[in-house]
C-alpha atoms as a PDB file:
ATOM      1  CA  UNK A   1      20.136  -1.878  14.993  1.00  0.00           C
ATOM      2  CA  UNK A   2      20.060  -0.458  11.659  1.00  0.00           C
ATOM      3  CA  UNK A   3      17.303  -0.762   9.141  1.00  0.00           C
ATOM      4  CA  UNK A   4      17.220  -0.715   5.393  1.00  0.00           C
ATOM      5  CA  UNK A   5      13.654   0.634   3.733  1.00  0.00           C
ATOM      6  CA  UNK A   6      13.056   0.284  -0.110  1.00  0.00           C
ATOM      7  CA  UNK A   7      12.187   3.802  -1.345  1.00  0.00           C
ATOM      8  CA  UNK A   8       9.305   3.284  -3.693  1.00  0.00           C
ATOM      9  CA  UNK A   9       8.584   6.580  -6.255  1.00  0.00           C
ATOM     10  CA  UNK A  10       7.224   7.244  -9.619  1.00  0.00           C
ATOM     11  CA  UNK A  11       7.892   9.882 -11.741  1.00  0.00           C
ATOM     12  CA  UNK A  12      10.292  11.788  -9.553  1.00  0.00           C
ATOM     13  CA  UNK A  13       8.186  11.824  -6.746  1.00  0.00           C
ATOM     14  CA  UNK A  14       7.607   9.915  -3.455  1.00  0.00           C
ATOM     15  CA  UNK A  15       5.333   7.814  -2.746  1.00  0.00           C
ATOM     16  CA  UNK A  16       3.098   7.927   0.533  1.00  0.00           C
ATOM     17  CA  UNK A  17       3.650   3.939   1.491  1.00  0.00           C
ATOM     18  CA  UNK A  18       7.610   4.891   1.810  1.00  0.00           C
ATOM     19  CA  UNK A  19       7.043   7.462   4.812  1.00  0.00           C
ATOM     20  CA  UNK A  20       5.020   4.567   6.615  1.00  0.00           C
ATOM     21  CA  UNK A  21       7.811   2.296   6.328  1.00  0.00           C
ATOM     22  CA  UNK A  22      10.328   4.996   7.882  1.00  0.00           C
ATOM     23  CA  UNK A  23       7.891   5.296  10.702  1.00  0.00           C
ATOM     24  CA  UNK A  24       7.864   1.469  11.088  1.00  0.00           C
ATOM     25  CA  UNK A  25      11.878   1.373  11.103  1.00  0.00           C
ATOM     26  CA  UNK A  26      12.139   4.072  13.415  1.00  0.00           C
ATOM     27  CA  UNK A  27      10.986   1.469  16.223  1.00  0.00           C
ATOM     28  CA  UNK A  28      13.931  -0.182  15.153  1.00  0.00           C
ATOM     29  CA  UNK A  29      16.942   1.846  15.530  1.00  0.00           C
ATOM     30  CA  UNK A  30      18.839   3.833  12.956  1.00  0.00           C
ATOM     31  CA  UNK A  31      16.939   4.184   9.483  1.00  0.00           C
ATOM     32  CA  UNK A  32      18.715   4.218   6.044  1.00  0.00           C
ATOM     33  CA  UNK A  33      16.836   4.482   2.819  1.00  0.00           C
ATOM     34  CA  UNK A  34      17.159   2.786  -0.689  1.00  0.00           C
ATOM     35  CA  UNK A  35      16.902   4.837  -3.215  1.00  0.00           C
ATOM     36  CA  UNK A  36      17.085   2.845  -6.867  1.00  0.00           C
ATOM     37  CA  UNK A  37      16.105   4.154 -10.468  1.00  0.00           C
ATOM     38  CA  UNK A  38      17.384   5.919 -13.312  1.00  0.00           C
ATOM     39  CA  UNK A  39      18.248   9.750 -12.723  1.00  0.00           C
ATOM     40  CA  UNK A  40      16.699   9.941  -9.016  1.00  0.00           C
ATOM     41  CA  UNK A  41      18.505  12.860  -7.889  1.00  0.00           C
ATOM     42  CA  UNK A  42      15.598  14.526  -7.166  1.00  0.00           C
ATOM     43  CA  UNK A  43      13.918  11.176  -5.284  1.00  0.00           C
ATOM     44  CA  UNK A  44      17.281  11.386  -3.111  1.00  0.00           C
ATOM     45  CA  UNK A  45      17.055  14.633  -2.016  1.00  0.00           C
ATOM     46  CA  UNK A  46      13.462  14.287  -0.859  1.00  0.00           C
ATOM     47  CA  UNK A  47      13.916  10.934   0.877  1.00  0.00           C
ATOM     48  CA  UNK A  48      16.862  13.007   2.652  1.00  0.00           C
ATOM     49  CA  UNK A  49      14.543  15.228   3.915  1.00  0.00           C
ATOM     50  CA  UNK A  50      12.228  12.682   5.748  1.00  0.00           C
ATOM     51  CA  UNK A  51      12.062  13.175   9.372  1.00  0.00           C
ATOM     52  CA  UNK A  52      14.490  10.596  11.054  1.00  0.00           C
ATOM     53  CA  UNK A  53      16.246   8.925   8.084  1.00  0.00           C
ATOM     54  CA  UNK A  54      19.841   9.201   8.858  1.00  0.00           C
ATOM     55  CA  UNK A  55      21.285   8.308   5.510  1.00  0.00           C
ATOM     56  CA  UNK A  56      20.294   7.765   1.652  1.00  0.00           C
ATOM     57  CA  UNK A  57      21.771   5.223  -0.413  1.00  0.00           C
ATOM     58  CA  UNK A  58      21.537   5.721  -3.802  1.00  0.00           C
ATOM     59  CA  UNK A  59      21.768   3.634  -6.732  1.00  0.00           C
ATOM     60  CA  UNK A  60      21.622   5.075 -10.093  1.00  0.00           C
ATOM     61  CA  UNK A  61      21.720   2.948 -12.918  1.00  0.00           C
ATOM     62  CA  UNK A  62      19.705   2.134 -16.141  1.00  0.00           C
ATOM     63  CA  UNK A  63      19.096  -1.377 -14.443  1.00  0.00           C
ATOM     64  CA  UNK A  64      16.825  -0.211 -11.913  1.00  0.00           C
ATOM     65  CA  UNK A  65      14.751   2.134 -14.046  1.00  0.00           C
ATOM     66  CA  UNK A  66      12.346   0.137 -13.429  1.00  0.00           C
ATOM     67  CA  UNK A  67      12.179  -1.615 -10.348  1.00  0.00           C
ATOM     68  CA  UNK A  68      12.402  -4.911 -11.564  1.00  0.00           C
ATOM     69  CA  UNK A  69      12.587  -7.267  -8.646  1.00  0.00           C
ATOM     70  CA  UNK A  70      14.928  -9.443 -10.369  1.00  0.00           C
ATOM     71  CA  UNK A  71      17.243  -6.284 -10.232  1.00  0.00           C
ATOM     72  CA  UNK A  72      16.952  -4.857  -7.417  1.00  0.00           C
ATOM     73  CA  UNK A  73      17.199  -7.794  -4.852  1.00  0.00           C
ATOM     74  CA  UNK A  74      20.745  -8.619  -5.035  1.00  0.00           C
ATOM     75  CA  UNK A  75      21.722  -4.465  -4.721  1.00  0.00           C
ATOM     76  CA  UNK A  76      19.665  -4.758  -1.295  1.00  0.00           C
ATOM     77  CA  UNK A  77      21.513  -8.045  -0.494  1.00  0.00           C
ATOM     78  CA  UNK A  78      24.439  -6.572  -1.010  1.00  0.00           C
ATOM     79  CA  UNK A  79      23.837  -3.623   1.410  1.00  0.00           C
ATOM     80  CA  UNK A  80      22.062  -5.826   4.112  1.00  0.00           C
ATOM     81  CA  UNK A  81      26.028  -6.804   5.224  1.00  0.00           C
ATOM     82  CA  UNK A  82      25.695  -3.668   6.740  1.00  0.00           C
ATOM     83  CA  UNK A  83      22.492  -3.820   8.304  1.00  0.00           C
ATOM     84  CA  UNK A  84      19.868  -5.717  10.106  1.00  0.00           C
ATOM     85  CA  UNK A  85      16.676  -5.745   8.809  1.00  0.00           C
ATOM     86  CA  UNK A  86      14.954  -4.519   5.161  1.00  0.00           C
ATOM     87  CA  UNK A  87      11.860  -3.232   5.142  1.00  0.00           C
ATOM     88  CA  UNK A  88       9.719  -2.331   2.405  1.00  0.00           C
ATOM     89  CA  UNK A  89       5.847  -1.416   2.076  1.00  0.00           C
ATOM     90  CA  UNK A  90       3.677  -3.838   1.592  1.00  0.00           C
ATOM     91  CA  UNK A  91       2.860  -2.934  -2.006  1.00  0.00           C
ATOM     92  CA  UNK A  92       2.571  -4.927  -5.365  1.00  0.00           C
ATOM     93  CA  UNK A  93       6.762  -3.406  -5.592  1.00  0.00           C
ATOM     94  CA  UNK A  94       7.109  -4.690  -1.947  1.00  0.00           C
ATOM     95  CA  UNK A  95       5.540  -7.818  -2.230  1.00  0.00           C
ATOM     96  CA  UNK A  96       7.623  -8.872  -5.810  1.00  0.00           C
ATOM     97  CA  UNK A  97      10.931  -7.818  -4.088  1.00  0.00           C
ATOM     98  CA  UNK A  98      11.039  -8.464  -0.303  1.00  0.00           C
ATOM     99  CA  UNK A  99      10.387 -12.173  -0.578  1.00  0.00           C
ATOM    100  CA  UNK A 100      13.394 -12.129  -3.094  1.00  0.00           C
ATOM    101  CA  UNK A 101      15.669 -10.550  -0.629  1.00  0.00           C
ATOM    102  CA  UNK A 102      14.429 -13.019   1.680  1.00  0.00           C
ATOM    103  CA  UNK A 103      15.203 -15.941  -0.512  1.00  0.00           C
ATOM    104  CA  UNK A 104      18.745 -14.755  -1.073  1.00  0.00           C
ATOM    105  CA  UNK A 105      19.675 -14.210   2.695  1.00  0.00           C
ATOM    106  CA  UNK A 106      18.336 -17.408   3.535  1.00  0.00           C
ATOM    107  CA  UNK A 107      15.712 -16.470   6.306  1.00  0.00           C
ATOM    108  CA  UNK A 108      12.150 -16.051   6.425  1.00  0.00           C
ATOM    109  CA  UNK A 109       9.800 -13.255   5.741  1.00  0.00           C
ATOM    110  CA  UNK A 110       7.634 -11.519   7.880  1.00  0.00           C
ATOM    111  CA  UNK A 111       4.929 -10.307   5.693  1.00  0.00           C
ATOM    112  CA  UNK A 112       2.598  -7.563   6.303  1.00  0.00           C
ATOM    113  CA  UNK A 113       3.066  -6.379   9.964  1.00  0.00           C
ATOM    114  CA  UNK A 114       0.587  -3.933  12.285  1.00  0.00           C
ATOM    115  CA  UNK A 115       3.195  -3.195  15.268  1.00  0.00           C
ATOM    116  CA  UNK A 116       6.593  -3.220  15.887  1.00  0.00           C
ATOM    117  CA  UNK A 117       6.741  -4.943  19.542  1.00  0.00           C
ATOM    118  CA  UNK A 118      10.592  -5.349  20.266  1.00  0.00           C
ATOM    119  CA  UNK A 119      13.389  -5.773  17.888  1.00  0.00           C
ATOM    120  CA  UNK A 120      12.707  -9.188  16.937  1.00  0.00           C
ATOM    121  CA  UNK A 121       8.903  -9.663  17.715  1.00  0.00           C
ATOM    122  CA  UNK A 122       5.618  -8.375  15.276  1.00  0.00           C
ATOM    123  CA  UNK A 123       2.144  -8.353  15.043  1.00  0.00           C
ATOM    124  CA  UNK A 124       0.787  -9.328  11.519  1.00  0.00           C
ATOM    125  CA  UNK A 125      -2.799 -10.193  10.628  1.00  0.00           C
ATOM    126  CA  UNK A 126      -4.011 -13.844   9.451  1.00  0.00           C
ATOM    127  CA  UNK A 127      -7.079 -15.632   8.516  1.00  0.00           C
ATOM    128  CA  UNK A 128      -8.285 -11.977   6.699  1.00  0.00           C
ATOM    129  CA  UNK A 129      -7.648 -10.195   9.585  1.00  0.00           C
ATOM    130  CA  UNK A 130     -10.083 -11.782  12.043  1.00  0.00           C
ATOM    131  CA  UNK A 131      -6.927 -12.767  13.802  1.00  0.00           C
ATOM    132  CA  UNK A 132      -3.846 -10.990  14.825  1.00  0.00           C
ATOM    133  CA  UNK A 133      -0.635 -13.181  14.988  1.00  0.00           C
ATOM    134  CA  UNK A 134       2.620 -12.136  17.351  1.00  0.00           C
ATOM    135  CA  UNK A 135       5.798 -13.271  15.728  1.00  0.00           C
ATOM    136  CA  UNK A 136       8.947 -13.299  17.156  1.00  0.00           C
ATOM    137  CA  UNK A 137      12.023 -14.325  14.478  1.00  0.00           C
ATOM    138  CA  UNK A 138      15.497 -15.448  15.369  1.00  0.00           C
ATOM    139  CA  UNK A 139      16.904 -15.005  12.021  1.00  0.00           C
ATOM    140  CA  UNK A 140      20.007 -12.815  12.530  1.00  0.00           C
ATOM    141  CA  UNK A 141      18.572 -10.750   8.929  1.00  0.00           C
ATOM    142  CA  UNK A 142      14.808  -9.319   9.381  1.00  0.00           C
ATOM    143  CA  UNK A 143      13.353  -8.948   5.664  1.00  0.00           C
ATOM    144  CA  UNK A 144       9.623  -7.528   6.584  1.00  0.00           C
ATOM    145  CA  UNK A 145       7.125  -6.000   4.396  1.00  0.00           C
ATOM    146  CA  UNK A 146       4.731  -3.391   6.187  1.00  0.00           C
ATOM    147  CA  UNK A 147       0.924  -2.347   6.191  1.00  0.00           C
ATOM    148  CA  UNK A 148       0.956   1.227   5.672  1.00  0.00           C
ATOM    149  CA  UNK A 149      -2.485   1.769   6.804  1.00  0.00           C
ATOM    150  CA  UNK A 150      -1.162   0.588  10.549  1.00  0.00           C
ATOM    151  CA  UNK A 151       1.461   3.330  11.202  1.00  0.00           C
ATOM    152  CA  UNK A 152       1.162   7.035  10.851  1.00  0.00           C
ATOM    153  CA  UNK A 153       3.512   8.419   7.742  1.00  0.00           C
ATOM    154  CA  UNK A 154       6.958  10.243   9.079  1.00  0.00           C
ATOM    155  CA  UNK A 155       6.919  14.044   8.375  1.00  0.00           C
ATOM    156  CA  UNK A 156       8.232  14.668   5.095  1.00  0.00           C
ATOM    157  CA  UNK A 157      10.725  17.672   6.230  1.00  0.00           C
ATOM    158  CA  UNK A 158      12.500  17.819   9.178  1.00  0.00           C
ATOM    159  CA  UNK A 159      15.094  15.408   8.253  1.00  0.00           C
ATOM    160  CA  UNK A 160      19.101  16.038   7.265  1.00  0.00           C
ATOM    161  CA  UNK A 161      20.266  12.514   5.956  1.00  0.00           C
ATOM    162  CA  UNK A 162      23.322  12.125   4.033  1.00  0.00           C
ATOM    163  CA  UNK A 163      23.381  10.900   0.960  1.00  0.00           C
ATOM    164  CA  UNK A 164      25.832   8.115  -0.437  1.00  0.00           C
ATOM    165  CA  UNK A 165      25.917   6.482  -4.109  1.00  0.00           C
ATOM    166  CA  UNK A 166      26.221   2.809  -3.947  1.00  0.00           C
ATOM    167  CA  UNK A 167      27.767   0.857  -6.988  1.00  0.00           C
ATOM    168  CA  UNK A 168      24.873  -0.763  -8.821  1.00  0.00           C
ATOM    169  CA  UNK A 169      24.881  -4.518  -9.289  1.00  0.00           C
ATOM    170  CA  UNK A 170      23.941  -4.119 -12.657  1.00  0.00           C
ATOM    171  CA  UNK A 171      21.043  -6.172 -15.132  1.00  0.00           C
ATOM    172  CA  UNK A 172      20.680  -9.611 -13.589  1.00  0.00           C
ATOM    173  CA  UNK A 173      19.597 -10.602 -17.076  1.00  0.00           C
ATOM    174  CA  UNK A 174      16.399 -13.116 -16.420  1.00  0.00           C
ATOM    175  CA  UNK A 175      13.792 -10.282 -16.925  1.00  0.00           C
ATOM    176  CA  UNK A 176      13.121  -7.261 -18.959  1.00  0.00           C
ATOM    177  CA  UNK A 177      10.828  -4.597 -19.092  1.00  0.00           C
ATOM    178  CA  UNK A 178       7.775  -4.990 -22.083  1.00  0.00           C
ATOM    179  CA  UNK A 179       5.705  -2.119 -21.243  1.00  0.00           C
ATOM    180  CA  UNK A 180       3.636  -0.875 -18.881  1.00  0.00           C
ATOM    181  CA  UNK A 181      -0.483   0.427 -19.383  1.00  0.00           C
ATOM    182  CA  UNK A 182      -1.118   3.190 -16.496  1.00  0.00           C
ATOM    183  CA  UNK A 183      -4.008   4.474 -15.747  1.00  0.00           C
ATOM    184  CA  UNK A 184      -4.571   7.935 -15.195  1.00  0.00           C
ATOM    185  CA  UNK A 185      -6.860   8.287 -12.040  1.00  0.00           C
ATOM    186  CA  UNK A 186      -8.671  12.248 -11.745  1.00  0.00           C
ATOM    187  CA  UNK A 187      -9.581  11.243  -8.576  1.00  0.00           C
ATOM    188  CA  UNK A 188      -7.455  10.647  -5.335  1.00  0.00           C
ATOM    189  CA  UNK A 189      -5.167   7.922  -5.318  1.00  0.00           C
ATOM    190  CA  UNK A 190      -6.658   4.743  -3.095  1.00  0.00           C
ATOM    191  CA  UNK A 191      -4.002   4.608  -0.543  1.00  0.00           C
ATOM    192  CA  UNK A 192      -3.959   7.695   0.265  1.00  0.00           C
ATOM    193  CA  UNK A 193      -7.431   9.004  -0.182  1.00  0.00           C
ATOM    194  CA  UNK A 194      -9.292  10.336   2.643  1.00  0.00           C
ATOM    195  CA  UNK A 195     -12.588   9.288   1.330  1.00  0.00           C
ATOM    196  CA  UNK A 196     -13.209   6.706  -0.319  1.00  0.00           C
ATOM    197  CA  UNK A 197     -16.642   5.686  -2.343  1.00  0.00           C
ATOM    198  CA  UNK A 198     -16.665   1.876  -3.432  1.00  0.00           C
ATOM    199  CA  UNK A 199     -18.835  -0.220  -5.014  1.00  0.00           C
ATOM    200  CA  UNK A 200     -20.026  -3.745  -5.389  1.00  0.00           C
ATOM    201  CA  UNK A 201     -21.241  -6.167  -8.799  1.00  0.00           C
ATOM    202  CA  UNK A 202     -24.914  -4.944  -7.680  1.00  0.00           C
ATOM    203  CA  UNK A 203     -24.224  -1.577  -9.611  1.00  0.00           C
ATOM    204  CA  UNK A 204     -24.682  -4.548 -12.791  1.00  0.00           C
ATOM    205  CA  UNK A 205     -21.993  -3.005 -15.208  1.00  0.00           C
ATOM    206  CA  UNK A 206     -19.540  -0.570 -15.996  1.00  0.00           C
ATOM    207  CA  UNK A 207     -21.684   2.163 -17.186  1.00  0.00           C
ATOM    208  CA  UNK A 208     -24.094   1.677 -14.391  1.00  0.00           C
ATOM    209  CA  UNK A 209     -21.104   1.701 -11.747  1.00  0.00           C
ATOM    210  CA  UNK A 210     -19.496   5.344 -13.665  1.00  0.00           C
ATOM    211  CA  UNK A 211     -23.065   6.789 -14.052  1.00  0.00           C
ATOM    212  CA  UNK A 212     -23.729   5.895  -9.700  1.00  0.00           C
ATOM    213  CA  UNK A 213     -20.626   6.060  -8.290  1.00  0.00           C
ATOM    214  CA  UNK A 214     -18.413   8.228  -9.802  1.00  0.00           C
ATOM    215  CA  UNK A 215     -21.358  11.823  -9.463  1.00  0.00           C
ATOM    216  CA  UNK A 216     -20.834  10.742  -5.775  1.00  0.00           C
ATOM    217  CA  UNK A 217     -17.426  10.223  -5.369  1.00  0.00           C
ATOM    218  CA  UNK A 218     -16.542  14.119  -7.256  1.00  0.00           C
ATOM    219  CA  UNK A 219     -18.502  15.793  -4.758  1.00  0.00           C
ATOM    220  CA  UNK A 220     -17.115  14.288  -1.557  1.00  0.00           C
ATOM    221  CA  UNK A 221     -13.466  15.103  -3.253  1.00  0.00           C
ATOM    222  CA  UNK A 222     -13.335  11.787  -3.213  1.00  0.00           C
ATOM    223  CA  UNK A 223     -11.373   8.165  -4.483  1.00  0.00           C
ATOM    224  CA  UNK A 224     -13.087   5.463  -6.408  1.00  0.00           C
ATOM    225  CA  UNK A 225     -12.877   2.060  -5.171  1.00  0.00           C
ATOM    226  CA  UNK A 226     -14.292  -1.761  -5.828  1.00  0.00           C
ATOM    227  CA  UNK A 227     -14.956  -4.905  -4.692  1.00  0.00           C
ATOM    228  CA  UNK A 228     -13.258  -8.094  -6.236  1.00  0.00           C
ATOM    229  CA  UNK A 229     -16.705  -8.965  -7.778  1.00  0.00           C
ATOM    230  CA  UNK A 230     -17.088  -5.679  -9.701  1.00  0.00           C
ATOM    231  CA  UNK A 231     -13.655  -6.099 -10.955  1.00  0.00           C
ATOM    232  CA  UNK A 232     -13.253  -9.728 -12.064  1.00  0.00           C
ATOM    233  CA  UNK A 233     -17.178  -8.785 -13.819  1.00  0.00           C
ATOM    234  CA  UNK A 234     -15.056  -5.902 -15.562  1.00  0.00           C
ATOM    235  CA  UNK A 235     -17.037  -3.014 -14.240  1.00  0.00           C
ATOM    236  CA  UNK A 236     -14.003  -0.814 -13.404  1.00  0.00           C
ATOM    237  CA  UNK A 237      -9.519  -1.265 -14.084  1.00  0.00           C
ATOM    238  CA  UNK A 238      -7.889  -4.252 -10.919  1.00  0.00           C
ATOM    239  CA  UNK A 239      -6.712  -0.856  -9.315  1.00  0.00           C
ATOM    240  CA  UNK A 240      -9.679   0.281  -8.154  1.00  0.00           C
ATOM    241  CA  UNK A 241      -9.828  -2.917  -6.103  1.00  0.00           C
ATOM    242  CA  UNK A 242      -9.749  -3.165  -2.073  1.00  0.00           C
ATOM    243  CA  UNK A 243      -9.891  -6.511  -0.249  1.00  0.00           C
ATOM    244  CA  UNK A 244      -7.163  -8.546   1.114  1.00  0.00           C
ATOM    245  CA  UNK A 245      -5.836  -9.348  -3.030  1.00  0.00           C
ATOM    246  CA  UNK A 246      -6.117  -5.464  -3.457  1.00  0.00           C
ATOM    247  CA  UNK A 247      -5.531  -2.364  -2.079  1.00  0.00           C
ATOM    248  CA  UNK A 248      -5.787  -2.203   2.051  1.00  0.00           C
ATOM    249  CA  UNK A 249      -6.938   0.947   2.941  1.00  0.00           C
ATOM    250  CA  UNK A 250      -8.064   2.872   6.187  1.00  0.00           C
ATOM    251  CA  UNK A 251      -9.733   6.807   5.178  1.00  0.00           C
ATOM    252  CA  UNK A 252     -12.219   8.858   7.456  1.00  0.00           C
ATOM    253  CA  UNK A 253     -14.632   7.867   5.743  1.00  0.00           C
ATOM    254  CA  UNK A 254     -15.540   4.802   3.492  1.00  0.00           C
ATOM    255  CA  UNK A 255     -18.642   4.466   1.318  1.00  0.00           C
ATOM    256  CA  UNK A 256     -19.893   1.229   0.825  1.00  0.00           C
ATOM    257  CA  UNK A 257     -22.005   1.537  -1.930  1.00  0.00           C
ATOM    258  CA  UNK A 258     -23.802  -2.385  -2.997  1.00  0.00           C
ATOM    259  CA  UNK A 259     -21.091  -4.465  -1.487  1.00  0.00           C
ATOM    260  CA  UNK A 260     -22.514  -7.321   0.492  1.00  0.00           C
ATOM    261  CA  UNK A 261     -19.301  -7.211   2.789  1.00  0.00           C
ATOM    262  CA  UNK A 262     -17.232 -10.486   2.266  1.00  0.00           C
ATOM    263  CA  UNK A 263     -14.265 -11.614   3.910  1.00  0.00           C
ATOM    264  CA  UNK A 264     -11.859 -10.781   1.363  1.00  0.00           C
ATOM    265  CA  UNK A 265     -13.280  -7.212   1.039  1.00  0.00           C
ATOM    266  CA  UNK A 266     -13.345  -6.309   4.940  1.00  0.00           C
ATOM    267  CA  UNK A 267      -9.770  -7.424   5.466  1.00  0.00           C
ATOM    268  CA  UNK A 268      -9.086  -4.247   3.409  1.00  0.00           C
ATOM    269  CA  UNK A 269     -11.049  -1.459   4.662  1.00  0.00           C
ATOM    270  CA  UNK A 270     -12.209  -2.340   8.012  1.00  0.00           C
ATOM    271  CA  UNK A 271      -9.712  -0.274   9.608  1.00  0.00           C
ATOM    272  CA  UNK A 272     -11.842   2.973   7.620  1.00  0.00           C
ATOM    273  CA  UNK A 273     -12.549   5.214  10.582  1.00  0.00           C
ATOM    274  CA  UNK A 274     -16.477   5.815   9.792  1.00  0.00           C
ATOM    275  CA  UNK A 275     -17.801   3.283   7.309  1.00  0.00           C
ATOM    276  CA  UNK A 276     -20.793   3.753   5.678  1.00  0.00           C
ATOM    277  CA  UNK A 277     -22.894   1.024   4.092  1.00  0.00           C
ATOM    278  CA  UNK A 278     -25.767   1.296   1.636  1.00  0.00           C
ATOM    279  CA  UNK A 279     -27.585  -2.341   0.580  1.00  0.00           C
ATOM    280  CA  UNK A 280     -31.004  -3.684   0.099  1.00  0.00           C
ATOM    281  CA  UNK A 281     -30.136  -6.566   1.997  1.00  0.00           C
ATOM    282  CA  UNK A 282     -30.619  -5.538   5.912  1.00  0.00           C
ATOM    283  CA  UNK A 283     -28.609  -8.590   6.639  1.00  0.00           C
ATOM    284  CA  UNK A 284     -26.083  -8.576   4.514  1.00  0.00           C
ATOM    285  CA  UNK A 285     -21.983  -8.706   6.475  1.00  0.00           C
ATOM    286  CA  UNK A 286     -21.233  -4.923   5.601  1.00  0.00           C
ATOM    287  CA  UNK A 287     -23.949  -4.028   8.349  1.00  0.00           C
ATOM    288  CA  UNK A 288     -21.355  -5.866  10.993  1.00  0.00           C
ATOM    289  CA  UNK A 289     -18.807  -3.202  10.543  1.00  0.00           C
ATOM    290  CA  UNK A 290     -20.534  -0.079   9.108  1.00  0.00           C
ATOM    291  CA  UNK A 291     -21.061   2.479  11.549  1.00  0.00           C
ATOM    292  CA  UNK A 292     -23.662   3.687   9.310  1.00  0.00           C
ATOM    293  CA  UNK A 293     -26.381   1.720   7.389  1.00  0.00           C
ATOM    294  CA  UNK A 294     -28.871   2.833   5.204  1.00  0.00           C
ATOM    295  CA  UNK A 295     -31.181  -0.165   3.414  1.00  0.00           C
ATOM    296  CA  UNK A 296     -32.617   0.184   0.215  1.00  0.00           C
ATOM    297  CA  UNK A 297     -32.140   0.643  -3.555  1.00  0.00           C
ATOM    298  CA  UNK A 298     -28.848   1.978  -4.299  1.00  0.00           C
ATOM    299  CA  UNK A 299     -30.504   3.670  -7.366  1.00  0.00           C
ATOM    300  CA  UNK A 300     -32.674   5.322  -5.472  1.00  0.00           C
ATOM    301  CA  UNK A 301     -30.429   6.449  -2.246  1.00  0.00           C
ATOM    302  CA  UNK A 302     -26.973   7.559  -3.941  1.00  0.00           C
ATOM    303  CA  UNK A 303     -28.714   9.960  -6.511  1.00  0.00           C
ATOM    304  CA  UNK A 304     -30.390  11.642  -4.207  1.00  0.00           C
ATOM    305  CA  UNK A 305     -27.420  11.600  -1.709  1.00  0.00           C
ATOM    306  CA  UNK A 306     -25.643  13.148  -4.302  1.00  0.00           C
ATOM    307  CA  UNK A 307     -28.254  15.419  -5.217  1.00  0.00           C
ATOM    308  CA  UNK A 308     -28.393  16.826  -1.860  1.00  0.00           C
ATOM    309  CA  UNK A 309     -24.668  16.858  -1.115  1.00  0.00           C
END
C-alpha cells in the first residue's frame, strides 16, 4: 500500500505535525511525501531526510506559494492514481484541503484519527472525545486527516528518499491570496510546546490575562494558551486557543490557570500528561481530569507560584 502525506512548512522549514503524519503512514506501507510551494528546495531536502519516507514529490510552482486548498487539491488528485491513501495533519491546512481531495475522488473522509488498526480500519474520537469510534472504510482511495498529538513524530534524519518534481497543475483560478496577519509568538509554539500555561475569561481582560499568565509561562520556558471564552472575550489572538475548535494539544505538563474545564476545552488537552488546575470553584469539571488541584484566587496563587519558581 502506498501512502501520500501533505508536507506542511513555513518559511523554509518543517513543520512538527508533518513528522506525525509519516509516523501514521508508516502503519500503512510505503510513505511518499508532498512537497508544494514556491522555491522549496530546501523543504525537499529535509522531508528527504525523514526516517522512513521513501520518496519526495515535489511541486514547485508560484500556484502553491501559498497553500491554497483550491490549488493544491487537484495536484494531490492527480498523484493519488498512484497511490492509496492521502494523509495530511489534522491542521487548519489539513482540514481546508483533505476534505477537498476527498470531494474530488469521490469517497469519504476519515477525519481526525488516534490509531491506525489495519489497512482499512481507524480509531477517531467523537462526541469531544468522551467516545472513541472504530471505522473501517471500503473506499478503494483513503483521504484521512491525523491527530498529531496521538502518534509519536518520525526521526527527522535517518531517512534517504528520492526526490522527484511533479508537473504542477497550475492556478485553479476561484481563489487568491489577500494577505495574511501573523503573529509573532516569543514563546513556544502550542503544538509543540512541552509546557503549556492556559488560561480562562476569569483572568477578566487582556491586560489582566498578560500581567498573570504570561510572568508564569517565561519561567517554566513555557507556551501560552486559552480557552474559547478568553478568546471570543478578546483577551488574547484565536491562536492561543485549545479546545476541540482550536489547537489539540498533549505536553508534560499543562497549566490550567481559571478555566472551569468545559467540554470543548478538555477534548483538546486532556491527553496533557500531568495537568494542573488552579480555580476557586472546588467543583468546577477541570478538577475531573487535573492530576493536580489547587483552589483559590488565581491572583493570589500564580504570583506567588511564580514568585517562588
Amino acid at each position: 500500500m502506498k501512502t501520500l502525506v501533505w508536507v506542511e512548512h513555513e518559511n523554509g522549514h518543517l513543520k512538527d505535525a508533518t513528522l506525525a503524519v509519516v509516523t501514521a503512514a508508516s502503519k500503512l506501507g510505503e510513505v511518499h511525501l508532498i512537497v508544494a510551494g514556491e522555491g522549496v528546495g530546501a523543504v525537499a531536502d529535509a522531508a528527504a531526510r525523514i526516517a522512513g519516507v521513501q520518496k519526495v514529490h515535489v511541486a514547485d510552482d508560484a500556484a502553491y506559494a501559498h497553500a491554497l486548498a483550491e490549488n493544491v487539491a487537484p495536484l494531490i488528485v492527480d498523484l493519488m492514481g498512484h497511490h492509496d491513501a492521502f494523509l495530511a495533519p489534522a491542521t487548519s491546512h489539513g482540514k481546508n484541503i483533505a476534505p477537498r481531495v476527498a470531494a474530488l475522488l469521490d469517497v469519504m473522509q476519515i477525519s481526525d484519527i488516534l490509531s491506525v488498526e489495519s489497512e482499512d480500519t481507524f480509531t477517531r474520537p467523537t462526541y469531544a472525545g468522551n467516545a472513541i469510534a472504530t471505522v473501517k472504510s471500503k473506499d478503494a482511495k483513503k483521504v484521512i486527516t491525523v491527530r498529531g498529538t496521538a502518534f509519536e513524530k518520525a526521526a527527522t534524519e535517518g531517512g534517504s528518499g528520492t526526490i522527484e518534481a511533479v508537473a504542477a497543475t497550475g492556478d485553479a483560478g476561484t481563489s487568491s491570496f489577500v494577505g495574511a496577519e501573523i503573529v509573532k509568538l516569543e514563546r513556544p509554539e502550542l503544538t509543540s510546546a512541552k509546557i503549556i500555561v492556559s488560561g480562562g475569561r476569569a483572568l477578566k481582560d487582556g491586560p489582566t490575562f498578560e500581567a498573570t499568565i504570561y510572568p508564569l509561562a517565561d519561567k517554566l520556558g513555557a507556551a501560552v494558551g486559552a480557552s474559547r471564552a478568553a478568546v471570543d472575550a478578546g483577551y488574547v489572538p484565536n491562536d492561543y486557543q485549545v479546545g476541540q475548535t482550536g489547537k489539540i494539544v498533549a505536553p508534560e505538563v499543562y497549566v490550567a490557570v481559571g478555566i472551569s474545564g468545559a467540554i470543548q476545552h478538555l477534548a483538546g488537552m486532556k491527553d496533557s500528561k500531568t495537568i494542573v488546575a488552579i480555580n476557586k470553584d472546588e467543583d468546577a469539571p477541570i478538577f475531573q481530569v487535573a492530576d493536580i488541584g489547587l483552589v483559590g484566587d488565581l491572583f493570589k496563587i500564580v504570583p506567588e507560584l511564580t514568585e517562588k519558581l
